[in-house]
C-alpha atoms as a PDB file:
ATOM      1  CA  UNK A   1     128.670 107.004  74.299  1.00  0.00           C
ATOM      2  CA  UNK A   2     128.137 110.480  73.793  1.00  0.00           C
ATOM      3  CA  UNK A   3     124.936 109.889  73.275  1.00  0.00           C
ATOM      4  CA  UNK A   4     124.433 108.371  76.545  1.00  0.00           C
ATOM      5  CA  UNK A   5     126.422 111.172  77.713  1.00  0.00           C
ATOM      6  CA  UNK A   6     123.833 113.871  76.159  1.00  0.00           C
ATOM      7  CA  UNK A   7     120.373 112.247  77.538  1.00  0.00           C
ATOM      8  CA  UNK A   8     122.043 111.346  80.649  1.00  0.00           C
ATOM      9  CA  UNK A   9     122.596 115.012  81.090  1.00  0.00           C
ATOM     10  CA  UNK A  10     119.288 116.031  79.732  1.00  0.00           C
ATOM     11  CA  UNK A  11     117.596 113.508  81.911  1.00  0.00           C
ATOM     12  CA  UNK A  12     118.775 115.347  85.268  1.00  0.00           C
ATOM     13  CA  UNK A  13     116.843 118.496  84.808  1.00  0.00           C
ATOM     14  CA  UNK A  14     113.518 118.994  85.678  1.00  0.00           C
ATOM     15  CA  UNK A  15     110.810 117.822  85.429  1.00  0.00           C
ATOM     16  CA  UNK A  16     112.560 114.523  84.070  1.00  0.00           C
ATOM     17  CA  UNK A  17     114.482 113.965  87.061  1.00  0.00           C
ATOM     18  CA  UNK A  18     111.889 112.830  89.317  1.00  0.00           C
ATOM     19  CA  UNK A  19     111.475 109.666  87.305  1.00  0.00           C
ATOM     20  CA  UNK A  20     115.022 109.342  88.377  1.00  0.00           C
ATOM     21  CA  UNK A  21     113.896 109.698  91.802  1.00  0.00           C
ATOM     22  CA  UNK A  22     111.042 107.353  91.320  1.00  0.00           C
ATOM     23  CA  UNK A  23     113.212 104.607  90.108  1.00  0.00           C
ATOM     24  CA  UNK A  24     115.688 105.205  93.362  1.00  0.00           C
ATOM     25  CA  UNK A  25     113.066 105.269  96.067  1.00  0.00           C
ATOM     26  CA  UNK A  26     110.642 102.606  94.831  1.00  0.00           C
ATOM     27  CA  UNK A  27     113.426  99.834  95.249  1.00  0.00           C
ATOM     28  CA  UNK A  28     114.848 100.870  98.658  1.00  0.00           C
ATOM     29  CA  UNK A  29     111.396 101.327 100.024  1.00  0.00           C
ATOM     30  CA  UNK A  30     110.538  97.964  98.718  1.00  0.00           C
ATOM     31  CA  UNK A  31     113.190  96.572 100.433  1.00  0.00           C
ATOM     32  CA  UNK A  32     112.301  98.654 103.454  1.00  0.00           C
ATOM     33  CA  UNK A  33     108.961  97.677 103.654  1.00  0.00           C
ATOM     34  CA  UNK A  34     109.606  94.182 103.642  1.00  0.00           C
ATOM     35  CA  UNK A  35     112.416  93.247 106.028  1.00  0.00           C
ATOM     36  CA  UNK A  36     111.373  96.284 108.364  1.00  0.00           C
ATOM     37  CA  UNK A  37     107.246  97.253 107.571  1.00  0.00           C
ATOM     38  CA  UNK A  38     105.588  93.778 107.068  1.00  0.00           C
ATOM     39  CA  UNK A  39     105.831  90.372 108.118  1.00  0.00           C
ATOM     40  CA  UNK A  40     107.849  88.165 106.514  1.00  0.00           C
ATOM     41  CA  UNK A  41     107.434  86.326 103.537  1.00  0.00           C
ATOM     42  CA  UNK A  42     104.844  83.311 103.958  1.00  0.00           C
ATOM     43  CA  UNK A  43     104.923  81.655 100.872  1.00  0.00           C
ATOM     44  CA  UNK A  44     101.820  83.998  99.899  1.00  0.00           C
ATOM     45  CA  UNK A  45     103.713  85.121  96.625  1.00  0.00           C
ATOM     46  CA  UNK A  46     104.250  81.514  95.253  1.00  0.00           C
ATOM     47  CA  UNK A  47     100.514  80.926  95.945  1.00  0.00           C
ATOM     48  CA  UNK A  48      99.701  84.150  94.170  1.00  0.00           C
ATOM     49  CA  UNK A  49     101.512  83.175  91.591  1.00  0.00           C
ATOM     50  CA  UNK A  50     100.435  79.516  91.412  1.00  0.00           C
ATOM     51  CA  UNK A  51      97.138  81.009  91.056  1.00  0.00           C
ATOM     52  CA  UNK A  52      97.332  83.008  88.068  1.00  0.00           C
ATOM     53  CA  UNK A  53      98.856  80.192  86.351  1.00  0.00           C
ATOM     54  CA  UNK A  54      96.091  77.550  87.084  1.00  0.00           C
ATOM     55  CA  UNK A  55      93.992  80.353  86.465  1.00  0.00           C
ATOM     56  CA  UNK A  56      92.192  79.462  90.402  1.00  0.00           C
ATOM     57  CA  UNK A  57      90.395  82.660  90.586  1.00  0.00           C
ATOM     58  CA  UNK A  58      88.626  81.064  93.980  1.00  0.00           C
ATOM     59  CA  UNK A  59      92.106  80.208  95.715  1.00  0.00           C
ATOM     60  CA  UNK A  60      93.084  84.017  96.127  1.00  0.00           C
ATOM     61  CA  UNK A  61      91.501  88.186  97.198  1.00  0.00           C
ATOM     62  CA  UNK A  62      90.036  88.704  93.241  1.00  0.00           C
ATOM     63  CA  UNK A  63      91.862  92.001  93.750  1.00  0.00           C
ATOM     64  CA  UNK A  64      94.513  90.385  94.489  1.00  0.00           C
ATOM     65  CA  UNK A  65      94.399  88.245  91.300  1.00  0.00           C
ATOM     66  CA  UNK A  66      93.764  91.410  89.329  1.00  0.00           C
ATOM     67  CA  UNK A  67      96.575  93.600  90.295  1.00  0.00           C
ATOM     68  CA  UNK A  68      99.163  90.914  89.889  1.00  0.00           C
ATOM     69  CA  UNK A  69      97.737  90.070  86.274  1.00  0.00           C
ATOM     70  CA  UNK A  70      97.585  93.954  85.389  1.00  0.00           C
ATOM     71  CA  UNK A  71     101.091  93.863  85.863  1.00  0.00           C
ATOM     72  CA  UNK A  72     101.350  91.611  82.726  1.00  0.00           C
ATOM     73  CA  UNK A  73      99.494  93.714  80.668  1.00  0.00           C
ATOM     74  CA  UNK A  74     100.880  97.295  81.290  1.00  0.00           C
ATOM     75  CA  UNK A  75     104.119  96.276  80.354  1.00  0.00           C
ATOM     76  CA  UNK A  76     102.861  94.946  77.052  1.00  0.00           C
ATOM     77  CA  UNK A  77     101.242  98.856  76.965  1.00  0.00           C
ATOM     78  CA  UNK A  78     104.295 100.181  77.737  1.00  0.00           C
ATOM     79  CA  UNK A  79     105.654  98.296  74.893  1.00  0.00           C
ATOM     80  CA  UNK A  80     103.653  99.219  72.410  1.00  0.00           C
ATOM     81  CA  UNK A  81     104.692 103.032  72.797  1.00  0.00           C
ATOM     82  CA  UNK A  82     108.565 102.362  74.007  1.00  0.00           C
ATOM     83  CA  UNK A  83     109.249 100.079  70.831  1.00  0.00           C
ATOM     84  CA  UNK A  84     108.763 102.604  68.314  1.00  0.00           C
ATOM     85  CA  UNK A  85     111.629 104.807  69.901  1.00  0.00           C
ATOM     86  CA  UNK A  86     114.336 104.221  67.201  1.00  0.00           C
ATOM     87  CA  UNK A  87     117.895 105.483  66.938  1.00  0.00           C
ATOM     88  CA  UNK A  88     116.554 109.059  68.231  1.00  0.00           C
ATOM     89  CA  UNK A  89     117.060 107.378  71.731  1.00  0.00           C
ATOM     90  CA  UNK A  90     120.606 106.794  73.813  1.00  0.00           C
ATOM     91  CA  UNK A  91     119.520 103.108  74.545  1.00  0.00           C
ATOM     92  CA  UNK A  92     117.154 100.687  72.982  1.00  0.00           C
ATOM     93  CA  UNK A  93     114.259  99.629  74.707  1.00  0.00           C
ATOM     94  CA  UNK A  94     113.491  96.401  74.366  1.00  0.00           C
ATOM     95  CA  UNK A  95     115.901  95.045  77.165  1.00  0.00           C
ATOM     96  CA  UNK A  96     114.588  96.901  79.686  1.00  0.00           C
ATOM     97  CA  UNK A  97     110.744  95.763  78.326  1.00  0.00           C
ATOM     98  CA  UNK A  98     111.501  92.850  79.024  1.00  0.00           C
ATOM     99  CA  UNK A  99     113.020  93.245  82.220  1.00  0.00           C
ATOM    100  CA  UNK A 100     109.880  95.166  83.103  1.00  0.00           C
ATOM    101  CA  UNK A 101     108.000  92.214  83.430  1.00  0.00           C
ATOM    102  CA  UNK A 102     110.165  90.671  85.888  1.00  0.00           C
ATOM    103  CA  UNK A 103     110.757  93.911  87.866  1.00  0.00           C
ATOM    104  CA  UNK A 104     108.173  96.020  86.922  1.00  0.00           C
ATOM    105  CA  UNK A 105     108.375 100.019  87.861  1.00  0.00           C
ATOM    106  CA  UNK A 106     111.969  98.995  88.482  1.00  0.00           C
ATOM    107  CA  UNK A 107     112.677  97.393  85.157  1.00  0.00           C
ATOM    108  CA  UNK A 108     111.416  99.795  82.918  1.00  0.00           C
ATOM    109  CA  UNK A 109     111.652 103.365  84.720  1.00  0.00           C
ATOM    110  CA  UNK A 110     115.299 103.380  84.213  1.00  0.00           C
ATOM    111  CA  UNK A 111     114.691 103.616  80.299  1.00  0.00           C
ATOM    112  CA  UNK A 112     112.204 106.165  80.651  1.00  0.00           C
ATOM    113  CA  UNK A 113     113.919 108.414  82.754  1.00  0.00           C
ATOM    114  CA  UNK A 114     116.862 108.269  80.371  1.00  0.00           C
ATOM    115  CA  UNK A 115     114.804 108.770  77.226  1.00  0.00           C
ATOM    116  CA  UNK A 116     115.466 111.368  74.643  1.00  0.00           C
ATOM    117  CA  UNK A 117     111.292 113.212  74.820  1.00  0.00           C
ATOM    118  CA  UNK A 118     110.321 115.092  71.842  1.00  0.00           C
ATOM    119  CA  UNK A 119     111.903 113.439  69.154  1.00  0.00           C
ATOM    120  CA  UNK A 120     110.507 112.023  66.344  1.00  0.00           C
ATOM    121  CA  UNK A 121     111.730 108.353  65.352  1.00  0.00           C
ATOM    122  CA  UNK A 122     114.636 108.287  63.014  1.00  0.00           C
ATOM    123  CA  UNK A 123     114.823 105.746  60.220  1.00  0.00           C
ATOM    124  CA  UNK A 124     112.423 102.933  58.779  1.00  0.00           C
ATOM    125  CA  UNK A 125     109.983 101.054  60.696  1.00  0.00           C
ATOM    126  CA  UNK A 126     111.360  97.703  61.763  1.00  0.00           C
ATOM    127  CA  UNK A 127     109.794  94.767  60.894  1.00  0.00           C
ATOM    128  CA  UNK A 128     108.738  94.297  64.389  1.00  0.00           C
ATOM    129  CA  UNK A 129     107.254  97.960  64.147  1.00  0.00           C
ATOM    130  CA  UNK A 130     105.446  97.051  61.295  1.00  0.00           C
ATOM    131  CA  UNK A 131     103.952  94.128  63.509  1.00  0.00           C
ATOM    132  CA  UNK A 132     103.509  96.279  66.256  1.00  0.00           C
ATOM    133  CA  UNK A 133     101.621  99.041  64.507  1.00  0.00           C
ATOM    134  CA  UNK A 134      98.240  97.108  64.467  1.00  0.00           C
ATOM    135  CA  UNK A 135      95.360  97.050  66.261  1.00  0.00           C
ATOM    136  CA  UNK A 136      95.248  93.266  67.060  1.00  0.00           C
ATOM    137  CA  UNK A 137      97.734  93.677  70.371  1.00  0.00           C
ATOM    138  CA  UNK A 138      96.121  96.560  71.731  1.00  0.00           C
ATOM    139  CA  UNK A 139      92.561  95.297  71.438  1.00  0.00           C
ATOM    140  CA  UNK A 140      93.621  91.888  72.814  1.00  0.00           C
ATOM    141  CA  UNK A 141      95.243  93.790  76.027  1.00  0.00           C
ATOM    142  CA  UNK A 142      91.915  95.660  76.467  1.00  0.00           C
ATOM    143  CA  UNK A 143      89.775  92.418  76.444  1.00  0.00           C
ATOM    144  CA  UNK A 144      92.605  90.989  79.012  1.00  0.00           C
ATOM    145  CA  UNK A 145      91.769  94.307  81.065  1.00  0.00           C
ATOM    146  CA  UNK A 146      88.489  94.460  80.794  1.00  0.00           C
ATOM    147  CA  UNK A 147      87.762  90.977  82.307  1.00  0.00           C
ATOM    148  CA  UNK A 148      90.947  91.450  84.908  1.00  0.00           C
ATOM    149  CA  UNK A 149      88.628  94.119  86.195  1.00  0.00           C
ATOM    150  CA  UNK A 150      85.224  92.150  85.961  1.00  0.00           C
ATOM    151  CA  UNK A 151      87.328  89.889  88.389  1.00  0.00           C
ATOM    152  CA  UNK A 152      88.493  92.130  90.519  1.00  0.00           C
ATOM    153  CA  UNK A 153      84.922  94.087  91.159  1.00  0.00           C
ATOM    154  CA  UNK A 154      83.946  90.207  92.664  1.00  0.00           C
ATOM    155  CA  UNK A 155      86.683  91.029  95.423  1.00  0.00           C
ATOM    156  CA  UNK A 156      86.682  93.445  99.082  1.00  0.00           C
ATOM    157  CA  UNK A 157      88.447  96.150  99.427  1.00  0.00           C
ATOM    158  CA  UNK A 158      88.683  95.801 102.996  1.00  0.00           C
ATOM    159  CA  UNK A 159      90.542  92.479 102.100  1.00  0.00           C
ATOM    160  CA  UNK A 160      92.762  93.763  99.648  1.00  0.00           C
ATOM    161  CA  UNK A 161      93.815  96.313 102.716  1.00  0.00           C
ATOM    162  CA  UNK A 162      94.550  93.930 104.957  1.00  0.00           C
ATOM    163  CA  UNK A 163      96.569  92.166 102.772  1.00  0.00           C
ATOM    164  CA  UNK A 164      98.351  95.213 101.886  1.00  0.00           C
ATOM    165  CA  UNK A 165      98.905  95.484 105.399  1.00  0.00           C
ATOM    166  CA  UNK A 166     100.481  92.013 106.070  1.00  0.00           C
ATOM    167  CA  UNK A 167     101.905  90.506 102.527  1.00  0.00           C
ATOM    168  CA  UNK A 168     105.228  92.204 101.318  1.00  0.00           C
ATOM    169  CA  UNK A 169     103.637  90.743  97.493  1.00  0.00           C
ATOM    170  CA  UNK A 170     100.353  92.525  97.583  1.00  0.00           C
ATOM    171  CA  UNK A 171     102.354  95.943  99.417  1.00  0.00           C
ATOM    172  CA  UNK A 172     105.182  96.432  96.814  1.00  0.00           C
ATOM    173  CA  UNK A 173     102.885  95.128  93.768  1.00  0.00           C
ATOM    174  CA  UNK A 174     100.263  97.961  94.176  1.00  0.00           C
ATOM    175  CA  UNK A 175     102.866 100.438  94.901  1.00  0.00           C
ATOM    176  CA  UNK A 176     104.538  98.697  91.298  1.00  0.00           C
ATOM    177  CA  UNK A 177     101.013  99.452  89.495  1.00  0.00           C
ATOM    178  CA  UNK A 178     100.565 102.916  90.851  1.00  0.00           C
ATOM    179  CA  UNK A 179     103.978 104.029  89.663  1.00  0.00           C
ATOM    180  CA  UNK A 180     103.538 102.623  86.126  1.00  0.00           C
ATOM    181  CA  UNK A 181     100.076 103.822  85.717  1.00  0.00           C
ATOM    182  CA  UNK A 182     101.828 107.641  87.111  1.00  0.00           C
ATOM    183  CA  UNK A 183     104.406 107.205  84.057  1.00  0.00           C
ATOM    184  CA  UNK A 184     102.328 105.760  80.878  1.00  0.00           C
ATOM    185  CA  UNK A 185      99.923 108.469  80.089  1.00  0.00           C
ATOM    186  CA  UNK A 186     102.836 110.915  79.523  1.00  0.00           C
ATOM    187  CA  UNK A 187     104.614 107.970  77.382  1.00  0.00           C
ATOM    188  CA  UNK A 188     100.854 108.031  75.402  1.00  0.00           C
ATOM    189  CA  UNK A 189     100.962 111.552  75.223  1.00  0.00           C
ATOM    190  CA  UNK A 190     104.811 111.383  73.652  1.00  0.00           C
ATOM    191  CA  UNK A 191     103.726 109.016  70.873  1.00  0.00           C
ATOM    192  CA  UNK A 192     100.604 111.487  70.020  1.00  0.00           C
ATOM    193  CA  UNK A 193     102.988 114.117  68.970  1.00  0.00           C
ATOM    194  CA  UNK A 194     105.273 111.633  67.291  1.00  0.00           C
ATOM    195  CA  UNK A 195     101.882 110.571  65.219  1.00  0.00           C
ATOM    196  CA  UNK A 196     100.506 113.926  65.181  1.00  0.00           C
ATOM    197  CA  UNK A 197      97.845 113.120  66.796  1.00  0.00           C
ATOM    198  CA  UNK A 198      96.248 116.533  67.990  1.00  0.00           C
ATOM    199  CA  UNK A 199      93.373 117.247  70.291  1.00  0.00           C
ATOM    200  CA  UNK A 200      92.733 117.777  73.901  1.00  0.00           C
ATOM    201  CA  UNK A 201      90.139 114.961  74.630  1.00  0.00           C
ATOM    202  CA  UNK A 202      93.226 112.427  73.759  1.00  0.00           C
ATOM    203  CA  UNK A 203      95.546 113.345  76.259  1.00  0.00           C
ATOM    204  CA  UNK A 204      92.694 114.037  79.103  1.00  0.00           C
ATOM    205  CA  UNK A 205      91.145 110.396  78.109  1.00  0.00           C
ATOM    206  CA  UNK A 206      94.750 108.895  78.859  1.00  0.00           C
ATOM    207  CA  UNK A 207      95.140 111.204  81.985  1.00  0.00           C
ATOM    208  CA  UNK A 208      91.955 110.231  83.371  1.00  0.00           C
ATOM    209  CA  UNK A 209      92.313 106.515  82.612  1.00  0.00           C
ATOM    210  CA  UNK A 210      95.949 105.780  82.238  1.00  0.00           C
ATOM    211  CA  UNK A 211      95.535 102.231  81.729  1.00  0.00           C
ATOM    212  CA  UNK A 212      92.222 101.927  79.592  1.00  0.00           C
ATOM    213  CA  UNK A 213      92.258 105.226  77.875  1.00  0.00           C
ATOM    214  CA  UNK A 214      95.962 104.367  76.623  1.00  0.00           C
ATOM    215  CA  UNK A 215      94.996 100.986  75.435  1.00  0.00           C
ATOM    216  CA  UNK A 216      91.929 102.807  73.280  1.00  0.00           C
ATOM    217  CA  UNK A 217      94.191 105.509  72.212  1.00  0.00           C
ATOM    218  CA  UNK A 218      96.590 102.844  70.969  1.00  0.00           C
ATOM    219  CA  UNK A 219      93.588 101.000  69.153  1.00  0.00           C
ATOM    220  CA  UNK A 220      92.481 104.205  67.266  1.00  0.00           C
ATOM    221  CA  UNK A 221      96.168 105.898  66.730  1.00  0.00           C
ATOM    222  CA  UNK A 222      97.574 105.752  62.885  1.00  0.00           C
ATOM    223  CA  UNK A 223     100.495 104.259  61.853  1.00  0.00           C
ATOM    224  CA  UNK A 224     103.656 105.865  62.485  1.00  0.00           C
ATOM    225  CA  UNK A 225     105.128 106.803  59.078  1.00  0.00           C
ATOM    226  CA  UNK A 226     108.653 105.633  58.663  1.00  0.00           C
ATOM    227  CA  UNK A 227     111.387 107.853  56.599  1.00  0.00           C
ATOM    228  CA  UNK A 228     110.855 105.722  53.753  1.00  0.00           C
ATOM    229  CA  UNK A 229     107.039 106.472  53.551  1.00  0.00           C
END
């Protein structure tokens, strides 16, 4: 508890606190925006979501289909950097990675904003560290990217505003994906100076591209050496 105690404390100064902010405004503007902003609910999300499963690229906006798949894979990013926090941290991460893919921004902010920066991770690798610390899942989440965008060049933008306009889905799940995109480069940048990682072009390759730079900065990083190594 005192733990908690410490980061909650550390977590309330700048510039840490605006993630704090982030994580307060997102959900009461979601909220906002659809019972006050936009229409009601259709049954637009359930088709959204019908369509990623069937994979029916032709039965939604391809940007539409994009965006709502990205927000599979950056949580998988973010787990790749959160899951190598170790006993350094106030709170383990891997509850609130997995409640990041239900409730994106939402789901995972709260364990960032609360997180302990700086510190390098205490103890052994885990064995799920050890699986982790490949290449395999960050080179699989680039392909996944790669083609998510292919799809989404195939759609209007036009569209995709007017959707934005009128479907609460489409509104709060771009707002979701700008947030997280605003957060993971300095999570990227965190886990360079845990690996030691130096160099400039690193951190401006994951400013400039948060989502694709990361995912190449995760393929190339080295393994994160554990006390016992």
């Amino acid at each position: 508890m005192r733990k908690l105690a410490e980061a909650l404390k550390q977590s309330l100064k700048f510039p840490q606190v605006l993630i704090w902010v982030l994580w307060i405004l997102f959900p009461l503007y979601g909220f906002f925006a659809s019972q006050v902003l936009l229409p009601p609910e259709d049954g637009y999300s359930l088709h959204v979501v019908m369509a990623s499963v069937t994979g029916n690229l032709a039965a939604v906006e391809p940007l539409v289909f994009m965006v709502f798949n990205l927000l599979g894979v950056i949580p998988m990013t973010y787990a790749l950097l959160v899951l190598f926090d170790g006993k350094e941290q106030p709170l383990p991460a891997w509850p609130f990675v997995i409640l990041s893919f239900f409730a994106g921004a939402f789901g995972i902010l709260f364990y960032v904003a609360l997180r302990r920066w700086g510190q390098d991770a205490e103890g052994a690798k885990s064995r799920l560290q050890q699986r982790l610390d490949t290449r395999t899942g960050p080179a699989i989440l680039l392909i996944v990217s790669i083609l998510l965008v292919i799809v989404g060049a195939g759609g209007s933008l036009q569209a995709y505003l007017d959707l934005w306009q009128t479907k609460p889905l489409v509104h709060i799940m771009t707002l979701d994906l700008v947030l997280l995109l605003l957060v993971l480069p300095f999570l990227a940048m965190d886990d360079m100076r845990r690996r030691k990682v130096h160099g400039r072009l690193w951190k401006v390759l994951v400013a400039v591209l948060p989502l694709f730079g990361v995912l190449i900065y995760l393929l190339a990083r080295p393994p994160l050496r554990g006390a016992s190594d």
